[in-house]
Protein backbone atom coordinates (compact mmCIF):
# COMPACT_ATOMS: atom_id res chain seq x y z
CA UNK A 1 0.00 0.00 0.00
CA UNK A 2 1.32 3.32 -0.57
CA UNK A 3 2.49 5.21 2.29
CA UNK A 4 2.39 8.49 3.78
CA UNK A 5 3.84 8.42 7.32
CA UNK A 6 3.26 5.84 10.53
CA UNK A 7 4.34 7.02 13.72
CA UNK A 8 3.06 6.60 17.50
CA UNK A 9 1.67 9.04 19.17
CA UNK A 10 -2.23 9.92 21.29
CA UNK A 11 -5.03 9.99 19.12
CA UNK A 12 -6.29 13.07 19.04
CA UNK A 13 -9.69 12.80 18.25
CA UNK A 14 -12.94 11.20 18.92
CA UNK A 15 -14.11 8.96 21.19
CA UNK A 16 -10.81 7.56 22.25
CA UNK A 17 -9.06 10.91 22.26
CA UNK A 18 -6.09 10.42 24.76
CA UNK A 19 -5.43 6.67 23.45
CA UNK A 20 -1.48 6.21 22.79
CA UNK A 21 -1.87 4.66 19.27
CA UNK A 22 0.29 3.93 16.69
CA UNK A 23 -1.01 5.37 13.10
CA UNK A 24 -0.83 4.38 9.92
CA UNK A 25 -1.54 7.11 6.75
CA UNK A 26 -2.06 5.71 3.49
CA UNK A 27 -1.22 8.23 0.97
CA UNK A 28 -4.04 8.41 -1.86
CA UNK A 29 -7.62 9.79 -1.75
CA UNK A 30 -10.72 10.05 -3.81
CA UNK A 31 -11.92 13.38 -2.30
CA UNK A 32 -9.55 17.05 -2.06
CA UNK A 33 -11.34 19.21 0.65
CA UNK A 34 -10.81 22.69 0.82
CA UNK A 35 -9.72 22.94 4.20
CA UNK A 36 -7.38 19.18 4.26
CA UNK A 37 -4.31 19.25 6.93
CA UNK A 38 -3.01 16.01 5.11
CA UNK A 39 -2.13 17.64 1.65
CA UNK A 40 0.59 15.18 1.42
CA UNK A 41 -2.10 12.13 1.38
CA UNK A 42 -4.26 13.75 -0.69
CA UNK A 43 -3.58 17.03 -3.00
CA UNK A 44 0.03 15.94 -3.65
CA UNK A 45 0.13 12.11 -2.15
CA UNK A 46 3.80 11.46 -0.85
CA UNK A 47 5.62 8.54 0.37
CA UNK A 48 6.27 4.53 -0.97
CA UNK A 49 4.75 1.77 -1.14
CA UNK A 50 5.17 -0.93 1.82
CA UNK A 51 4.23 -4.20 2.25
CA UNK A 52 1.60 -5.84 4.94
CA UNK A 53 3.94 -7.65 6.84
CA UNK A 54 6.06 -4.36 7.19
CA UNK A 55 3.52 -2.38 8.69
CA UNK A 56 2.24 -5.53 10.41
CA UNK A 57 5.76 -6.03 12.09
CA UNK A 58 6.27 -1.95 13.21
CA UNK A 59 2.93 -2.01 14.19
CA UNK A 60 3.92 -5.11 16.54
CA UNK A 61 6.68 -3.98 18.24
CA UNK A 62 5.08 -0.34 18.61
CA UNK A 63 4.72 -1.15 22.33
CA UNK A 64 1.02 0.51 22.59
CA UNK A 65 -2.08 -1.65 21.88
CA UNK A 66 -4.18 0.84 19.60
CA UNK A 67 -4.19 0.89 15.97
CA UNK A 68 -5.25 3.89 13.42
CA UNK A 69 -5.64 3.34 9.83
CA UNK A 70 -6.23 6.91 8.56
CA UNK A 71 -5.36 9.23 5.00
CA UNK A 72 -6.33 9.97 3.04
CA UNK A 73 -8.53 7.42 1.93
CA UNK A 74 -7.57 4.23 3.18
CA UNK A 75 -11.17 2.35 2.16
CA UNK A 76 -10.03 2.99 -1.57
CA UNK A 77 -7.26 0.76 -1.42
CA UNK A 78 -7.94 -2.98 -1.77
CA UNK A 79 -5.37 -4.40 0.69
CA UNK A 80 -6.77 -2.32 3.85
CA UNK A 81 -8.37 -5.39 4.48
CA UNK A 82 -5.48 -7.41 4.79
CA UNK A 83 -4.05 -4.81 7.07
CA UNK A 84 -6.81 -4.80 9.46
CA UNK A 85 -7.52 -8.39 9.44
CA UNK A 86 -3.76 -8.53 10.49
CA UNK A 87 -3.55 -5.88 13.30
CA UNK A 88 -6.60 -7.35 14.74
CA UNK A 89 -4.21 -10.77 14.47
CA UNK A 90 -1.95 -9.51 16.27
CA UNK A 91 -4.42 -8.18 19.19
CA UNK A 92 -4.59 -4.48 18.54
CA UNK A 93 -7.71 -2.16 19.14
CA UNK A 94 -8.46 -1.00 15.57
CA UNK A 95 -9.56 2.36 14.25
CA UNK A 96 -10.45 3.51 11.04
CA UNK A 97 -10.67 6.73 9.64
CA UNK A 98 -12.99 7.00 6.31
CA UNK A 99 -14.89 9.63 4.74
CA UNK A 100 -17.53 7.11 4.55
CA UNK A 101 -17.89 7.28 0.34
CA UNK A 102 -16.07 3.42 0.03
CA UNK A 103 -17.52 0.57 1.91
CA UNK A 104 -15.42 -2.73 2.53
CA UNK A 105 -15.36 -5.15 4.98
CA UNK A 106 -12.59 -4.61 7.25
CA UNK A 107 -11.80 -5.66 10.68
CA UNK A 108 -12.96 -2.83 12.86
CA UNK A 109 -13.35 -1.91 16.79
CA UNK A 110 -14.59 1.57 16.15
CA UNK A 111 -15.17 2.67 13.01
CA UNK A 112 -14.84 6.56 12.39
CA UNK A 113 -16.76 8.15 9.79
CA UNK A 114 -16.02 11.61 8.75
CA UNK A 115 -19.16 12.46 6.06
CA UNK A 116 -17.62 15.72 4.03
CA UNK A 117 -20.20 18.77 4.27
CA UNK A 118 -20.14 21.51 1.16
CA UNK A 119 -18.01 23.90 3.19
CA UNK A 120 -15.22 21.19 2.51
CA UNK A 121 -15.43 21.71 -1.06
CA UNK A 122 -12.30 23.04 -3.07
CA UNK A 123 -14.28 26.25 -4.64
CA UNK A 124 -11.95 28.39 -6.35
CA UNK A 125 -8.88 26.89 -5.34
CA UNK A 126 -5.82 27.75 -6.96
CA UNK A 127 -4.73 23.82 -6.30
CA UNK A 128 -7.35 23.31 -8.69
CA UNK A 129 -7.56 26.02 -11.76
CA UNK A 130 -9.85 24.28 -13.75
CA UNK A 131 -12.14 24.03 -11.13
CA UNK A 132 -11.84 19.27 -11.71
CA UNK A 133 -11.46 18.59 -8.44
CA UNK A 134 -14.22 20.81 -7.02
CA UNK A 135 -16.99 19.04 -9.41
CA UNK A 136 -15.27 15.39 -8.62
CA UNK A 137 -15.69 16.42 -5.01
CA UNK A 138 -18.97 17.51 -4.73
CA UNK A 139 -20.43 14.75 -6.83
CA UNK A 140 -18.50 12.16 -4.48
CA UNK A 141 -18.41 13.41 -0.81
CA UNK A 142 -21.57 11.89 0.38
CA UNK A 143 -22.67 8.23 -0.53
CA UNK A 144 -25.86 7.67 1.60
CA UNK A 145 -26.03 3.88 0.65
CA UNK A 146 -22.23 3.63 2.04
CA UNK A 147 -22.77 5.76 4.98
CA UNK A 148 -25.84 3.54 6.12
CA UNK A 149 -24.00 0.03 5.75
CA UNK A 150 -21.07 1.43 7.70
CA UNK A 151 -23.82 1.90 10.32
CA UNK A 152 -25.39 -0.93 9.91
CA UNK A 153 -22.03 -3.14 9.55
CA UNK A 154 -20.13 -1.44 12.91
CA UNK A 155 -22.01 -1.17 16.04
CA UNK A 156 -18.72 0.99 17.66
CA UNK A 157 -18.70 4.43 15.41
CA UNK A 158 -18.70 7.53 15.68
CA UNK A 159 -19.97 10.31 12.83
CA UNK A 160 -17.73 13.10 13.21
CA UNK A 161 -18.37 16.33 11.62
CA UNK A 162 -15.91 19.22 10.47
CA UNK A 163 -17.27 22.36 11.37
CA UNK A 164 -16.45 25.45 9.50
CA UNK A 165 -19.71 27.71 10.03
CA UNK A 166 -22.89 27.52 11.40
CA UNK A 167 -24.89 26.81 8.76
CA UNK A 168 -23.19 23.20 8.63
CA UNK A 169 -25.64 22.52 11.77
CA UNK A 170 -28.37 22.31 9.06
CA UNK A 171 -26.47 20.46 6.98
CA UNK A 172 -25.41 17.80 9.52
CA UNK A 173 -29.48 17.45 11.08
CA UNK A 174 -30.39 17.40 7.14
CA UNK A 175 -27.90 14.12 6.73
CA UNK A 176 -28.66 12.74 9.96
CA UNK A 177 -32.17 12.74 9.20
CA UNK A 178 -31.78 10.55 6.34
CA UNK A 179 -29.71 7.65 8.18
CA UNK A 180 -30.76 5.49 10.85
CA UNK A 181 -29.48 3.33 13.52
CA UNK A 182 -27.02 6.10 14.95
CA UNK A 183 -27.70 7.57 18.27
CA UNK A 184 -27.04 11.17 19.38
CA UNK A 185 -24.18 9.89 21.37
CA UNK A 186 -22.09 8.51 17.80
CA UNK A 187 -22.71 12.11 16.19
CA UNK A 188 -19.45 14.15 17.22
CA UNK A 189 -18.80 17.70 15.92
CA UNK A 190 -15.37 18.91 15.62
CA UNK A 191 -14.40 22.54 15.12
CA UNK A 192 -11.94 23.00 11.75
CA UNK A 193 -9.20 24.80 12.23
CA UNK A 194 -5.25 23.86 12.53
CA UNK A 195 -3.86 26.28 15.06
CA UNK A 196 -5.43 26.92 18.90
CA UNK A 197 -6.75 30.37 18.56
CA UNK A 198 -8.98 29.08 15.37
CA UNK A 199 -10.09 26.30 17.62
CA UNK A 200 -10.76 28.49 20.29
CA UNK A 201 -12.78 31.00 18.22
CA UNK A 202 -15.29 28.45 17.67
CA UNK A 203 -16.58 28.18 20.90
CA UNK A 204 -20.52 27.96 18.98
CA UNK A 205 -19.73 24.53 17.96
CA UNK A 206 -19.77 23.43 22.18
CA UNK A 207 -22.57 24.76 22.27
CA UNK A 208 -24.25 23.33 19.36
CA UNK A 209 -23.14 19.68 21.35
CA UNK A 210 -24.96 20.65 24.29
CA UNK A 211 -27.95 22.52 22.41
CA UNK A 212 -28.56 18.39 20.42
CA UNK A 213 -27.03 16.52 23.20
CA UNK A 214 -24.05 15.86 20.84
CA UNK A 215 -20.28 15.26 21.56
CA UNK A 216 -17.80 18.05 21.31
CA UNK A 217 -14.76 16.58 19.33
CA UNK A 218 -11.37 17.68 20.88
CA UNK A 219 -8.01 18.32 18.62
CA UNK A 220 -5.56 17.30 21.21
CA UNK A 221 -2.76 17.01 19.20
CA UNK A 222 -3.31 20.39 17.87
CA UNK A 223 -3.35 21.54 21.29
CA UNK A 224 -0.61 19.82 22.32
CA UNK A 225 1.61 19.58 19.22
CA UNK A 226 0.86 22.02 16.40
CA UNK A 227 0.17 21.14 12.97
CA UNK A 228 3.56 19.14 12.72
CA UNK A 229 3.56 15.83 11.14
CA UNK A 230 4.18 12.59 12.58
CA UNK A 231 1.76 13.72 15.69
């Protein structure tokens, strides 16, 4: 599978936020969001390709017991199933980080979906001149039919939504409404931004979470980090 970066660090977000975890970011995605903090697994993919039993082995002798298979995209690649199948093998806790447009069946303990709202598409971005990427995007980002197995298939998951502005609330009820099986508790709304202040400014998103008895999605690594790779 082609490669971006592995590394161990906490996870940063979601339900498990806290969690030392080792990560794993395949490089390669079928969406380009406006606002992405992975531009290196997506706009301009980086890295090599590595074999199963590579990551299977570093993932091994990590010393922590927490997997996350993130992106980019890592449901568009065939052999994510191989990799899951095999960290679950080797008793790790798996996550996996999807937009939620590619269904497969992969080994999963809590399966993070991430649907894309239309503040995340690339309008008039100068990544994109001709303006491709924002018309691929838009047609793609939500796949109702895959969203609803992923619920159906994964009893631990969690929908987390990027928030840029407040009229994604709408949005996210409007999307909600049309799935079923999820509970208010699995719907977790995460402020975008890649630097504290931005997070920080968004202080309406909290309260959204407590207006719709939804859960506030932490950045930790932001927080604790920076936007640095490899964190």
């Amino acid at each position: 599978m082609p490669i971006a970066e592995t590394f161990v660090s906490i996870q940063g977000e979601g339900k498990l936020a806290g969690t030392p975890s080792w990560f794993v970011r395949v490089s390669g995605c079928n969406l380009r969001c406006a606002w992405c903090d992975t531009a290196y697994a997506s706009w301009a993919p980086e890295g090599a390709k590595r074999t199963i039993e590579e990551l299977l082995d570093e993932a091994s002798r990590s010393g922590v017991r927490h997997a996350v298979v993130t992106g980019g995209e890592p449901m568009i690649f065939e052999d994510v199933e191989a990799l899951t199948r095999g960290l679950r093998d080797a008793g790790l806790h798996v996550t996996i980080e999807t937009a939620g447009t590619v269904f497969r069946d992969v080994a999963c303990d809590l399966m993070s979906i991430s649907p894309k709202l239309a503040s995340s598409t690339p309008r008039n971005d100068p990544r994109d001149p001709g303006g491709v990427w924002s018309a691929r995007h838009e047609s793609r980002r939500i796949d109702l039919d895959a969203l609803q197995r992923f619920i159906d298939a994964y009893a631990e998951r969690q929908l987390k939504f990027v928030a840029c502005r407040e009229d994604d609330l709408a949005e996210i009820e409007s999307l909600l409404a049309r799935l079923t099986g999820w509970s208010a508790g699995d719907v977790m709304l995460m402020p975008e931004g890649v630097d504290v202040e931005t997070l920080r400014s968004r202080a309406w998103v909290a309260e959204a979470c407590v207006a719709r008895g939804w859960r506030y999605c932490p950045r930790l690594h932001i927080e604790l980090y920076g936007n640095r790779r490899g964190t």
